[in-house]
C-alpha atoms as a PDB file:
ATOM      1  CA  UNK A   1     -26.091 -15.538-165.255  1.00  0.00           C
ATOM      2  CA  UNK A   2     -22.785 -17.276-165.699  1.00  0.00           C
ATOM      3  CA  UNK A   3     -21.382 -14.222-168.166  1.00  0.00           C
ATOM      4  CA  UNK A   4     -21.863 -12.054-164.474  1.00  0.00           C
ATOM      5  CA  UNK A   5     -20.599 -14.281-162.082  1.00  0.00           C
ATOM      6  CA  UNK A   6     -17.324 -13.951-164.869  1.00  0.00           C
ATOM      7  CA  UNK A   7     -17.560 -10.118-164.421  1.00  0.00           C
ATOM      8  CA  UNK A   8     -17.917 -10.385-160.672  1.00  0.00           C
ATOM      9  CA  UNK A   9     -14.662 -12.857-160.649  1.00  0.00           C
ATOM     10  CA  UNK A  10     -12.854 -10.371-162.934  1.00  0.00           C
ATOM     11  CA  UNK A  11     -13.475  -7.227-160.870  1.00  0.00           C
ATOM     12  CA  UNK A  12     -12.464  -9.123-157.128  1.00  0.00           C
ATOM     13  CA  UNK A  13      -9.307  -9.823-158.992  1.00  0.00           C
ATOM     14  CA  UNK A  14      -8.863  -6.575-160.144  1.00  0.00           C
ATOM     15  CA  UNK A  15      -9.665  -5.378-157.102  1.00  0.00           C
ATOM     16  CA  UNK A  16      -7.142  -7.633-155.108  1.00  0.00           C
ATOM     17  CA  UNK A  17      -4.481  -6.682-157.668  1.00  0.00           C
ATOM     18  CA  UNK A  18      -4.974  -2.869-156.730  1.00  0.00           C
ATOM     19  CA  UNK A  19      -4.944  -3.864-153.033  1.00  0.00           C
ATOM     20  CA  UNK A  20      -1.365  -5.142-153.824  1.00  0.00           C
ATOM     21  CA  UNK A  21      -0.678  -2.392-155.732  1.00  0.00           C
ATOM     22  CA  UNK A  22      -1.445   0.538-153.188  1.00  0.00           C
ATOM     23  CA  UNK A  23       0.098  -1.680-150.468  1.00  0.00           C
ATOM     24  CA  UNK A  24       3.350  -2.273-152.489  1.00  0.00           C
ATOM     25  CA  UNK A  25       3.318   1.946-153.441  1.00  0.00           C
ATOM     26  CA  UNK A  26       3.197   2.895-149.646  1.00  0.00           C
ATOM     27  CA  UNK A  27       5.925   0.150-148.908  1.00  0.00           C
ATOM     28  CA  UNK A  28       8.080   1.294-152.166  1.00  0.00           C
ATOM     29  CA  UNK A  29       7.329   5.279-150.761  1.00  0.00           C
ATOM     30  CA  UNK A  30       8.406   4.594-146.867  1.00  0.00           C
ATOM     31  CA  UNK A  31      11.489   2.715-148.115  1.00  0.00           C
ATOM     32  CA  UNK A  32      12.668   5.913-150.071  1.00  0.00           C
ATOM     33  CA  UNK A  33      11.772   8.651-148.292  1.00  0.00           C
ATOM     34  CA  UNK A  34      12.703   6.556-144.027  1.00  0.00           C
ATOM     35  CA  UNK A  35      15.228   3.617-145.510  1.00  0.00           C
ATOM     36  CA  UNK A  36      14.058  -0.491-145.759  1.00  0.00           C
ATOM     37  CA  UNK A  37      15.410  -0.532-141.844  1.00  0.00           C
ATOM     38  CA  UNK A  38      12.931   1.904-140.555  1.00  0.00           C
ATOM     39  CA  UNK A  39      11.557   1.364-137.176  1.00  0.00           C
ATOM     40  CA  UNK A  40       7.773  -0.132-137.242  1.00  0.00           C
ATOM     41  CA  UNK A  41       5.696  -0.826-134.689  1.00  0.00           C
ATOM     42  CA  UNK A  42       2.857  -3.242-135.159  1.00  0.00           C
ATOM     43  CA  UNK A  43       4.047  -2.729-139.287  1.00  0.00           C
ATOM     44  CA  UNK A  44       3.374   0.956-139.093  1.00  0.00           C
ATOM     45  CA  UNK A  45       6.393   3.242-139.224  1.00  0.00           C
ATOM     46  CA  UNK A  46       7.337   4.621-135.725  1.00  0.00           C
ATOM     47  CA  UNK A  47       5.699   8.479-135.808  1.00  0.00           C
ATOM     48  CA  UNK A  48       6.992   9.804-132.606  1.00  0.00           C
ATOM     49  CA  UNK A  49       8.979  13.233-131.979  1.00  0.00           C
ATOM     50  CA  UNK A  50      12.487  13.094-133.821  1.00  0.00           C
ATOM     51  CA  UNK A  51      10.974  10.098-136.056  1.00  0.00           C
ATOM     52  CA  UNK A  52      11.781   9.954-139.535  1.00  0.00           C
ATOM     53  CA  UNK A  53       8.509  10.230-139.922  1.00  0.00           C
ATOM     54  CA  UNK A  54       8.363  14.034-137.908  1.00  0.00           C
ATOM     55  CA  UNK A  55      11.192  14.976-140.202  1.00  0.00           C
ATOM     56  CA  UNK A  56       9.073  14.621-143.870  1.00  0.00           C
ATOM     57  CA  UNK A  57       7.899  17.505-145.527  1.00  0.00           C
ATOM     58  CA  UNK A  58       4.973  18.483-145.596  1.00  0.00           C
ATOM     59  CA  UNK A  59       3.988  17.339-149.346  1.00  0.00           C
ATOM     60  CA  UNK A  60       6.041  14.033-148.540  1.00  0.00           C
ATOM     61  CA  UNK A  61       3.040  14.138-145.299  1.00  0.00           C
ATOM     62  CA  UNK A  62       0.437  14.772-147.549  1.00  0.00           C
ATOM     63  CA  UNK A  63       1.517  11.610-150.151  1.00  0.00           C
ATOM     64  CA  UNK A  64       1.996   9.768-147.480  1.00  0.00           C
ATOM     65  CA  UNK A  65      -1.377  10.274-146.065  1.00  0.00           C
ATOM     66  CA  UNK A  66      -2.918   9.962-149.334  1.00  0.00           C
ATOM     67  CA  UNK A  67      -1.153   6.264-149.799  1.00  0.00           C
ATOM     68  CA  UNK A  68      -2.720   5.222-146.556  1.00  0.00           C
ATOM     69  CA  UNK A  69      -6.064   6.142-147.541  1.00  0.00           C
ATOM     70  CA  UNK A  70      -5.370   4.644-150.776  1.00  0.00           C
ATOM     71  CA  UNK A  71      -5.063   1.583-149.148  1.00  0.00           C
ATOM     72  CA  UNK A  72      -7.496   1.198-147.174  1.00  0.00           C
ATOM     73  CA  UNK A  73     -10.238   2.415-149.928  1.00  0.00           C
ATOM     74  CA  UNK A  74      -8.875  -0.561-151.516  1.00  0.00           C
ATOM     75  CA  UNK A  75      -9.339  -2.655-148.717  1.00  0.00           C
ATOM     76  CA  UNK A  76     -12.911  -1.195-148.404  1.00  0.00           C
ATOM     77  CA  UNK A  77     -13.549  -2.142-151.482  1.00  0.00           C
ATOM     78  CA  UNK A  78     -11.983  -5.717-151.423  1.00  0.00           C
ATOM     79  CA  UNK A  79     -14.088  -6.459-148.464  1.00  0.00           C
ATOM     80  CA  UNK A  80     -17.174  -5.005-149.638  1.00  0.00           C
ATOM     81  CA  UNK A  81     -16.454  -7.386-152.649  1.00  0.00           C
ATOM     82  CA  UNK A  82     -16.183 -10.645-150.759  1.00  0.00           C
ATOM     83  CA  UNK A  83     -19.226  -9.608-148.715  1.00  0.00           C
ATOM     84  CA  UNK A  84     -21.450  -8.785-152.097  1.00  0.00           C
ATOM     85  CA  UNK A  85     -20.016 -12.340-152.833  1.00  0.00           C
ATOM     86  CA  UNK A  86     -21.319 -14.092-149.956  1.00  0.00           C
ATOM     87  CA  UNK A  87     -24.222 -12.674-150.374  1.00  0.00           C
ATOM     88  CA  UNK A  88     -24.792 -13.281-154.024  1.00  0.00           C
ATOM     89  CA  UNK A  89     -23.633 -17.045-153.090  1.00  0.00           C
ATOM     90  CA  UNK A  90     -26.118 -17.478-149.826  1.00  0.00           C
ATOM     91  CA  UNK A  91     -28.529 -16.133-152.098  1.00  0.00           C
ATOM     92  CA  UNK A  92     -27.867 -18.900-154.679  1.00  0.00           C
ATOM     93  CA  UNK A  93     -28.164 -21.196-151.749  1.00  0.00           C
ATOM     94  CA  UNK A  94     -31.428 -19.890-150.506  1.00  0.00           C
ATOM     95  CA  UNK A  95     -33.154 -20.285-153.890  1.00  0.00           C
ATOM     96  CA  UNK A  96     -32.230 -23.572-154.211  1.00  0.00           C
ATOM     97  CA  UNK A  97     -33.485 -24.585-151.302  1.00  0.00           C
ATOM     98  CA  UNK A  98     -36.919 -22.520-152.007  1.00  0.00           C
ATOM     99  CA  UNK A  99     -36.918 -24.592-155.505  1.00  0.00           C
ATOM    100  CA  UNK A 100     -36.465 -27.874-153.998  1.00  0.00           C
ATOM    101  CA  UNK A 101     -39.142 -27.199-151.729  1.00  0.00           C
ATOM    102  CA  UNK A 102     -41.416 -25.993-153.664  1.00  0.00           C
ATOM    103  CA  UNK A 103     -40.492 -29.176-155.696  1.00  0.00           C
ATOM    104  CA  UNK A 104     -41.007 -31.390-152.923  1.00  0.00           C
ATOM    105  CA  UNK A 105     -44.575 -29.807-152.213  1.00  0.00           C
ATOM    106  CA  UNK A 106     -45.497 -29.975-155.239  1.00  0.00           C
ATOM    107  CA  UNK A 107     -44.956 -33.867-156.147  1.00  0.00           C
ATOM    108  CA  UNK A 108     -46.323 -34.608-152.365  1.00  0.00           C
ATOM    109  CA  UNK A 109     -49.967 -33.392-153.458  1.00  0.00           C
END
């Protein structure tokens, strides 16, 4: 039981890691291809009509795209992690609780 908790631990790092990683790629990509002063609204690069964004090519448009999905996949995944972990743990919690009862019952007869 402990060796897969281990695993579990291992992957949600790995996982987080790759979160970083896709995050820092689409940062590294927009400071290229717009400059590190680009205009962002709400974090997301401005994509309005004469935008350095409207200007890319279209493969620079389709790496770009492909970087956002990248990250949130990752994200997808990262949550999905830390809910499958929360579950595993209220689990853990649960049947605990069902041993001590059944514990409990058992010593009260």
């Amino acid at each position: 039981m402990s060796d897969e908790i281990l695993h579990e631990d291992i992957d949600a790092t790995a996982d987080a890691a790759a979160l970083e990683s896709a995050a820092t790629k689409l940062r590294a990509f927009e400071d290229v291809v717009f400059g590190k002063d680009v205009l962002r609204i709400s974090g997301s690069v401005e994509r309005g009509v004469g935008s350095p964004y409207a200007k890319m090519t279209d493969h620079q448009k389709a790496h770009y795209a492909a970087l956002e999905r990248l990250v949130a996949a990752e994200k997808a995944v990262a949550d999905a992690t830390a809910a499958h972990a929360k579950a595993h743990a209220d689990h853990e919690v649960a049947a605990k609780a069902a041993h001590d009862a059944e514990q409990a019952a058992t010593e009260s007869e």
